[in-house]
N, C-alpha and C. Protein backbone atom coordinates (compact mmCIF):
# COMPACT_ATOMS: atom_id res chain seq x y z
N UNK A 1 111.88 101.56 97.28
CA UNK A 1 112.33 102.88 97.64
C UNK A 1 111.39 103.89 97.01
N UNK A 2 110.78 105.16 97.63
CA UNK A 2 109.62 105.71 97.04
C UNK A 2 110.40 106.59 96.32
N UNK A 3 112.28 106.54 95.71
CA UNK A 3 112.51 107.78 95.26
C UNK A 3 112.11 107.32 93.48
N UNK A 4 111.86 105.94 93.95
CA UNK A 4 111.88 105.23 92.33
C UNK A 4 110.69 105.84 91.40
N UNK A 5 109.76 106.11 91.93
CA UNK A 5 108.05 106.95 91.64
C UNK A 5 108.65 108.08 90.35
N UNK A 6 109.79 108.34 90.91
CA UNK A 6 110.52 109.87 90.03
C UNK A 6 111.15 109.93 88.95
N UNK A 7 111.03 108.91 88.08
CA UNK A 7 111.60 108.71 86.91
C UNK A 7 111.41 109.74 85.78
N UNK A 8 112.85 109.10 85.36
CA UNK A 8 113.18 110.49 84.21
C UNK A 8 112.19 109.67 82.94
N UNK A 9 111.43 109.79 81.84
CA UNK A 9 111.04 109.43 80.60
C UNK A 9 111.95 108.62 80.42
N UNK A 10 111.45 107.40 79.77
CA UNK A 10 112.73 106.48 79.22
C UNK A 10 112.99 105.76 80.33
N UNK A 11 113.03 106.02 81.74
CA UNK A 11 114.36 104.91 82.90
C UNK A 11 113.76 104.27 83.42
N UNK A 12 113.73 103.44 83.59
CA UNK A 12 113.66 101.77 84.11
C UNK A 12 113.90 102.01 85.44
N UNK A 13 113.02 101.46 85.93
CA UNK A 13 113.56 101.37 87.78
C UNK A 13 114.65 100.61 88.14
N UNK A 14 115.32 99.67 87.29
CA UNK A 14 116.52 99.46 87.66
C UNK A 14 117.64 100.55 87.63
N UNK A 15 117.82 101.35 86.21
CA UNK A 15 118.34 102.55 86.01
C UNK A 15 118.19 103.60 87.05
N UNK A 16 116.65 103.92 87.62
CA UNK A 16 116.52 105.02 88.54
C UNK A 16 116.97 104.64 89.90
N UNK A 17 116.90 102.81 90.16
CA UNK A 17 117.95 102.56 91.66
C UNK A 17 119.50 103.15 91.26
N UNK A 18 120.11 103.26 90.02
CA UNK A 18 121.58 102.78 90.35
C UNK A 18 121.71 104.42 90.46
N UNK A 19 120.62 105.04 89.84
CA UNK A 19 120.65 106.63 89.81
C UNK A 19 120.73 107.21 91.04
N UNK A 20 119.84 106.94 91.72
CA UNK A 20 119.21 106.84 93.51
C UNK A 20 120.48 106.71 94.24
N UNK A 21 120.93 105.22 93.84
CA UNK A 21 122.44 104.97 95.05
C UNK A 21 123.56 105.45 94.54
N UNK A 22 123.80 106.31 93.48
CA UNK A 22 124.97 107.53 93.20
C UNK A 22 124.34 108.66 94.16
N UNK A 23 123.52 109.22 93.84
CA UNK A 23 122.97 110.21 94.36
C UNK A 23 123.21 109.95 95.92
N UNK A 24 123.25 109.01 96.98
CA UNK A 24 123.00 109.14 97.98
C UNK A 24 124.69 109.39 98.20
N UNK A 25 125.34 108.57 97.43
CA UNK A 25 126.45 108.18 97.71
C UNK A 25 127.51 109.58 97.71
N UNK A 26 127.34 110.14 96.55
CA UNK A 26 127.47 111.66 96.51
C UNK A 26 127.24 112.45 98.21
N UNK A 27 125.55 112.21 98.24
CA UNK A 27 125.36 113.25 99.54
C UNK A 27 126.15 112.71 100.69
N UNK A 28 126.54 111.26 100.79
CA UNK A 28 127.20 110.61 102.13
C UNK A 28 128.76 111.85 101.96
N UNK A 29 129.22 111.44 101.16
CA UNK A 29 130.81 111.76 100.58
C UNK A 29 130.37 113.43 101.01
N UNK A 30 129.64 114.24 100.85
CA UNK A 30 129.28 115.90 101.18
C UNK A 30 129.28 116.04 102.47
N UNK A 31 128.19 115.24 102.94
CA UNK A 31 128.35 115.13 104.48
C UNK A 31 129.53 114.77 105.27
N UNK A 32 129.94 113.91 104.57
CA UNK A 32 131.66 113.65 105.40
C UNK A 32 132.07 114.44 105.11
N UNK A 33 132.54 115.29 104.06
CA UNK A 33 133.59 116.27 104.06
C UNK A 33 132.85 117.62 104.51
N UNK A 34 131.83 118.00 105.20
CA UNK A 34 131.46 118.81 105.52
C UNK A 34 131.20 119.85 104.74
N UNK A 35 130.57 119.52 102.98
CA UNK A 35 130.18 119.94 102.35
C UNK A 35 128.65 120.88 101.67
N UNK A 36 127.85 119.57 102.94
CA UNK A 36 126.63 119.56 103.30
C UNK A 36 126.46 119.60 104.43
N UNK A 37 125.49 120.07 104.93
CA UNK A 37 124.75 119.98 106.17
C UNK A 37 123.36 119.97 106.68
N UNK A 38 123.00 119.45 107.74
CA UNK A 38 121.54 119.43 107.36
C UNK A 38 121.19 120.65 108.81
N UNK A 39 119.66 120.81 107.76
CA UNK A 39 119.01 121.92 108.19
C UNK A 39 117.53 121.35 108.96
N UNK A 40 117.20 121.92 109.89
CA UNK A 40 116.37 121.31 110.65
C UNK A 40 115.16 122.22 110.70
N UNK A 41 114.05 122.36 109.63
CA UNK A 41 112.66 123.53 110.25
C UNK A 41 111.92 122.64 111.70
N UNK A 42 111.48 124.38 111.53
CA UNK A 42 110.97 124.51 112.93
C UNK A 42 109.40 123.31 113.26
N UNK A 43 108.84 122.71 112.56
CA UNK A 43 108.13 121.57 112.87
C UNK A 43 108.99 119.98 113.12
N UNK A 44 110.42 120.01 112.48
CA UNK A 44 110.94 119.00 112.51
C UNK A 44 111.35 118.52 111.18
N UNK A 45 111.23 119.20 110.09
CA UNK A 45 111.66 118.67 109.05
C UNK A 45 113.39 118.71 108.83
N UNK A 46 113.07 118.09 107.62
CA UNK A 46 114.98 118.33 107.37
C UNK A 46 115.10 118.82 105.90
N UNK A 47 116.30 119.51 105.72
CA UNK A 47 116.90 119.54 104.22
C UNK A 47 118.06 119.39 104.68
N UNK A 48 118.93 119.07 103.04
CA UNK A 48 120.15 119.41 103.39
C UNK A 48 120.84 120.40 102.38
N UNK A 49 121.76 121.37 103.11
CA UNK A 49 121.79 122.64 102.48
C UNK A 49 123.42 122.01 102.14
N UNK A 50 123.35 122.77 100.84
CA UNK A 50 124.64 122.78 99.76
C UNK A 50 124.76 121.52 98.98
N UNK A 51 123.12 120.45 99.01
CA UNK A 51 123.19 119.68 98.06
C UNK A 51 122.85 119.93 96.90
N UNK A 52 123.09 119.60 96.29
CA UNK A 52 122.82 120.72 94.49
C UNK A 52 121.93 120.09 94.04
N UNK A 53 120.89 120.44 93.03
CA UNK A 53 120.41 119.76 92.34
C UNK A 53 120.89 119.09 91.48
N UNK A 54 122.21 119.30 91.03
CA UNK A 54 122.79 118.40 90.22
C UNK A 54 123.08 116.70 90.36
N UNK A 55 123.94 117.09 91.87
CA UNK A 55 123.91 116.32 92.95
C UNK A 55 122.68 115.08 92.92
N UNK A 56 121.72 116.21 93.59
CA UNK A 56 120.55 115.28 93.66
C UNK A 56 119.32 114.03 92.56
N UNK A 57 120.08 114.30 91.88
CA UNK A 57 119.24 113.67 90.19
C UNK A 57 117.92 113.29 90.85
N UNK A 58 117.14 114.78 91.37
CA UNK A 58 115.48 114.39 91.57
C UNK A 58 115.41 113.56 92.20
N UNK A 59 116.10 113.19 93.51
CA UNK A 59 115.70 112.36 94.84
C UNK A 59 115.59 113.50 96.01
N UNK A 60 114.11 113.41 96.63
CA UNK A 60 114.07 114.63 97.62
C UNK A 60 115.26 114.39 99.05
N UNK A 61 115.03 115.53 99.32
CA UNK A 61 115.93 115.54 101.01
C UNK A 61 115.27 114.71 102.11
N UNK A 62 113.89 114.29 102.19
CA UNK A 62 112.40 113.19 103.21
C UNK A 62 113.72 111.95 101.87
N UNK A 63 113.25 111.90 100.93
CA UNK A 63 113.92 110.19 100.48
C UNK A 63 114.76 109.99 101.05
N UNK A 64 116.03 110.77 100.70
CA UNK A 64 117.31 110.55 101.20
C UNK A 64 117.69 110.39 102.54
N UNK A 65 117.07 111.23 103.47
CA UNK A 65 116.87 111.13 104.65
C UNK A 65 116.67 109.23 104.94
N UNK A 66 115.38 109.61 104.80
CA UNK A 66 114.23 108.21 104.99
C UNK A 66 115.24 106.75 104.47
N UNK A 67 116.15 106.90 103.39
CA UNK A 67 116.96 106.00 103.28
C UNK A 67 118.15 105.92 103.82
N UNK A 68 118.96 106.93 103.97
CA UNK A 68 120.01 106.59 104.77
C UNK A 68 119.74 106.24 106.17
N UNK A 69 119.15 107.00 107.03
CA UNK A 69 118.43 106.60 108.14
C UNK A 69 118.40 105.17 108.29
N UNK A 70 117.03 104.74 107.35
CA UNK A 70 117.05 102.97 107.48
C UNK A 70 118.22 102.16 107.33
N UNK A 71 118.91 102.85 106.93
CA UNK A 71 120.55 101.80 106.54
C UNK A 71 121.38 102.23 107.76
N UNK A 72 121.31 103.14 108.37
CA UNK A 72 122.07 103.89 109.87
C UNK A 72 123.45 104.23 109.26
N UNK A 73 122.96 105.09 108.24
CA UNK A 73 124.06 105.65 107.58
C UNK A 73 125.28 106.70 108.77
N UNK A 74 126.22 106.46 108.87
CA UNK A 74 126.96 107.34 110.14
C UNK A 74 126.82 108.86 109.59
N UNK A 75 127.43 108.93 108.87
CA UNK A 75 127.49 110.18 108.12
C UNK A 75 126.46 111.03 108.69
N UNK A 76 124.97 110.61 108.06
CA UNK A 76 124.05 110.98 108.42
C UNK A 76 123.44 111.55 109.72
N UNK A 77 124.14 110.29 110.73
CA UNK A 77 123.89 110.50 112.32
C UNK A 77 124.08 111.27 112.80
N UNK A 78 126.32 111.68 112.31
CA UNK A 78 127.05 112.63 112.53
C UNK A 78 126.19 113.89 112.69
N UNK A 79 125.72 114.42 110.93
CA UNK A 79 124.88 115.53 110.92
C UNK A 79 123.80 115.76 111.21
N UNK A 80 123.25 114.76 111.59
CA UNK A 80 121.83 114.96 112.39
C UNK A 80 121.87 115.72 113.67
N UNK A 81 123.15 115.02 114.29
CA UNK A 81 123.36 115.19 115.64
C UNK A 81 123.76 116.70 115.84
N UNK A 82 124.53 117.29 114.58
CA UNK A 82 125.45 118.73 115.41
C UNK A 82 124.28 119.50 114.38
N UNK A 83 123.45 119.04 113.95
CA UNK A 83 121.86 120.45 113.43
C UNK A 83 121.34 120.20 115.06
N UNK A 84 120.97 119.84 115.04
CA UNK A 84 119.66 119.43 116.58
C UNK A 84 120.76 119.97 117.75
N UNK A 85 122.03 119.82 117.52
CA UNK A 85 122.62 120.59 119.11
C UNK A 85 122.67 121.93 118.67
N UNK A 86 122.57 122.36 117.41
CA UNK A 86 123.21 124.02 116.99
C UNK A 86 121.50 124.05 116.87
N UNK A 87 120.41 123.71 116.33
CA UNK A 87 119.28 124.40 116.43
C UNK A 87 118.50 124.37 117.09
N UNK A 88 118.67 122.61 118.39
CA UNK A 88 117.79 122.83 119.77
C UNK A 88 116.52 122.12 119.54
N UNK A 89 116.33 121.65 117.99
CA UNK A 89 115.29 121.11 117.65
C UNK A 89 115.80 119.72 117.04
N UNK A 90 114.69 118.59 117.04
CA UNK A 90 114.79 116.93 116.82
C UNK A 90 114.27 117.19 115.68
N UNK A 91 114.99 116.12 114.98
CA UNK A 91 114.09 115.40 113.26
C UNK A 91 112.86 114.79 114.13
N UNK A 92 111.60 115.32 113.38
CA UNK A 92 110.89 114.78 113.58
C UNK A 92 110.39 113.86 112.55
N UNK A 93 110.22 112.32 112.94
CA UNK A 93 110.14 111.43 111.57
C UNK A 93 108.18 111.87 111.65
N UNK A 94 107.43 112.09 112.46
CA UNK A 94 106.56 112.78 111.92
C UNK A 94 106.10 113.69 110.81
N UNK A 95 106.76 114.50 110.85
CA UNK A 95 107.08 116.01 110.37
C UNK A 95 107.71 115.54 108.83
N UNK A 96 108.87 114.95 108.47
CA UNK A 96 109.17 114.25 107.62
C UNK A 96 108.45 113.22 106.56
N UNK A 97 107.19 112.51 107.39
CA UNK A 97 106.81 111.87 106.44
C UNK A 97 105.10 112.33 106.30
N UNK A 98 105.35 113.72 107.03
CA UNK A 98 104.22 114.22 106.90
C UNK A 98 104.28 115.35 105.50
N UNK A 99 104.95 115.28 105.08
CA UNK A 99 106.20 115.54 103.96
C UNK A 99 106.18 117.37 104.22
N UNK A 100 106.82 117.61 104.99
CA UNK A 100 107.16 118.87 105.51
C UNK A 100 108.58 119.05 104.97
N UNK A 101 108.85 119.92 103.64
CA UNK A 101 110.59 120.40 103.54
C UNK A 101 110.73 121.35 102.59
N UNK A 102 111.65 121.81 102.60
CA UNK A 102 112.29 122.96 101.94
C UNK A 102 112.76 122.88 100.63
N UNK A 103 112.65 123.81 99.85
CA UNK A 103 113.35 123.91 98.49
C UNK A 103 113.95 124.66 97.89
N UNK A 104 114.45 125.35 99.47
CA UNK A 104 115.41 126.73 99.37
C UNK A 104 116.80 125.82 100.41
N UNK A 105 117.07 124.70 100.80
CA UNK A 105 117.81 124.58 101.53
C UNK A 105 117.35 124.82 103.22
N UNK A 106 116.08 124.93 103.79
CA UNK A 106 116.11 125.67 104.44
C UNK A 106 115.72 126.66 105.16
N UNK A 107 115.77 127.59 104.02
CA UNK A 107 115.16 129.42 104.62
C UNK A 107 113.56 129.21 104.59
N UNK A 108 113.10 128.63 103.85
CA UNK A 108 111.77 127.95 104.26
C UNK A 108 110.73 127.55 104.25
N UNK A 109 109.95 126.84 104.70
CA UNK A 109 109.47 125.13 104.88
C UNK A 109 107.76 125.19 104.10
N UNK A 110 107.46 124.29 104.16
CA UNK A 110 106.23 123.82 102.95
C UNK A 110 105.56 122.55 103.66
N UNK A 111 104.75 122.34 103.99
CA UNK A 111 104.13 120.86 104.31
C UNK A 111 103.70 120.20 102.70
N UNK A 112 103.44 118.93 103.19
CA UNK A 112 103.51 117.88 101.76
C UNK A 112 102.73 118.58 100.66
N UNK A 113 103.05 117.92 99.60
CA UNK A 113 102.21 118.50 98.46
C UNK A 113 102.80 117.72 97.46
């Protein structure tokens, strides 16, 4: 998982997986309760807005994405599906792993770096 690269000083990549699969598990549980939502820029990227950094223990919105995705997380689908009908625009997995995203939630976008 490339969120493992992001370690805190001290954590063990076993520690930073179990860190990783709270963290996602959190954003699934947001997304179901319609806590979160995802945001779609205008090249195709994604964030998801009202995930906190707290939330997130330093796993980006491209990881999280990029992993739930591969697992066909529903949750995920759900909100994929009603950003792209309310903004008219597709995730582009281009655009995404061209590492295009936000660090405002959103308001707006940055290509990789």
């Amino acid at each position: 998982m490339a969120c493992e690269s992001m370690r805190k000083p001290g954590q063990s990549v076993a520690q930073r997986q179990v860190a990783i699969k709270a963290a996602l598990k959190r954003l699934e549980a947001k997304l179901k309760a319609g806590r979160v939502t995802v945001t779609i820029g205008p090249q195709g990227g994604i964030a998801f807005t009202g995930w906190t950094n707290e939330d997130k223990d330093s796993v980006t919105d491209a990881c999280a994405y990029n992993t739930l995705q591969a697992e066909g997380n529903w949750e995920l689908k759900q909100a994929v599906a009603r950003a792209e009908a309310m903004s008219g625009r597709k995730v582009s997995a281009a655009a995404v792993a061209g590492g295009f995203h936000s660090h405002d939630s959103g308001k707006t976008w940055h290509p990789g770096h």
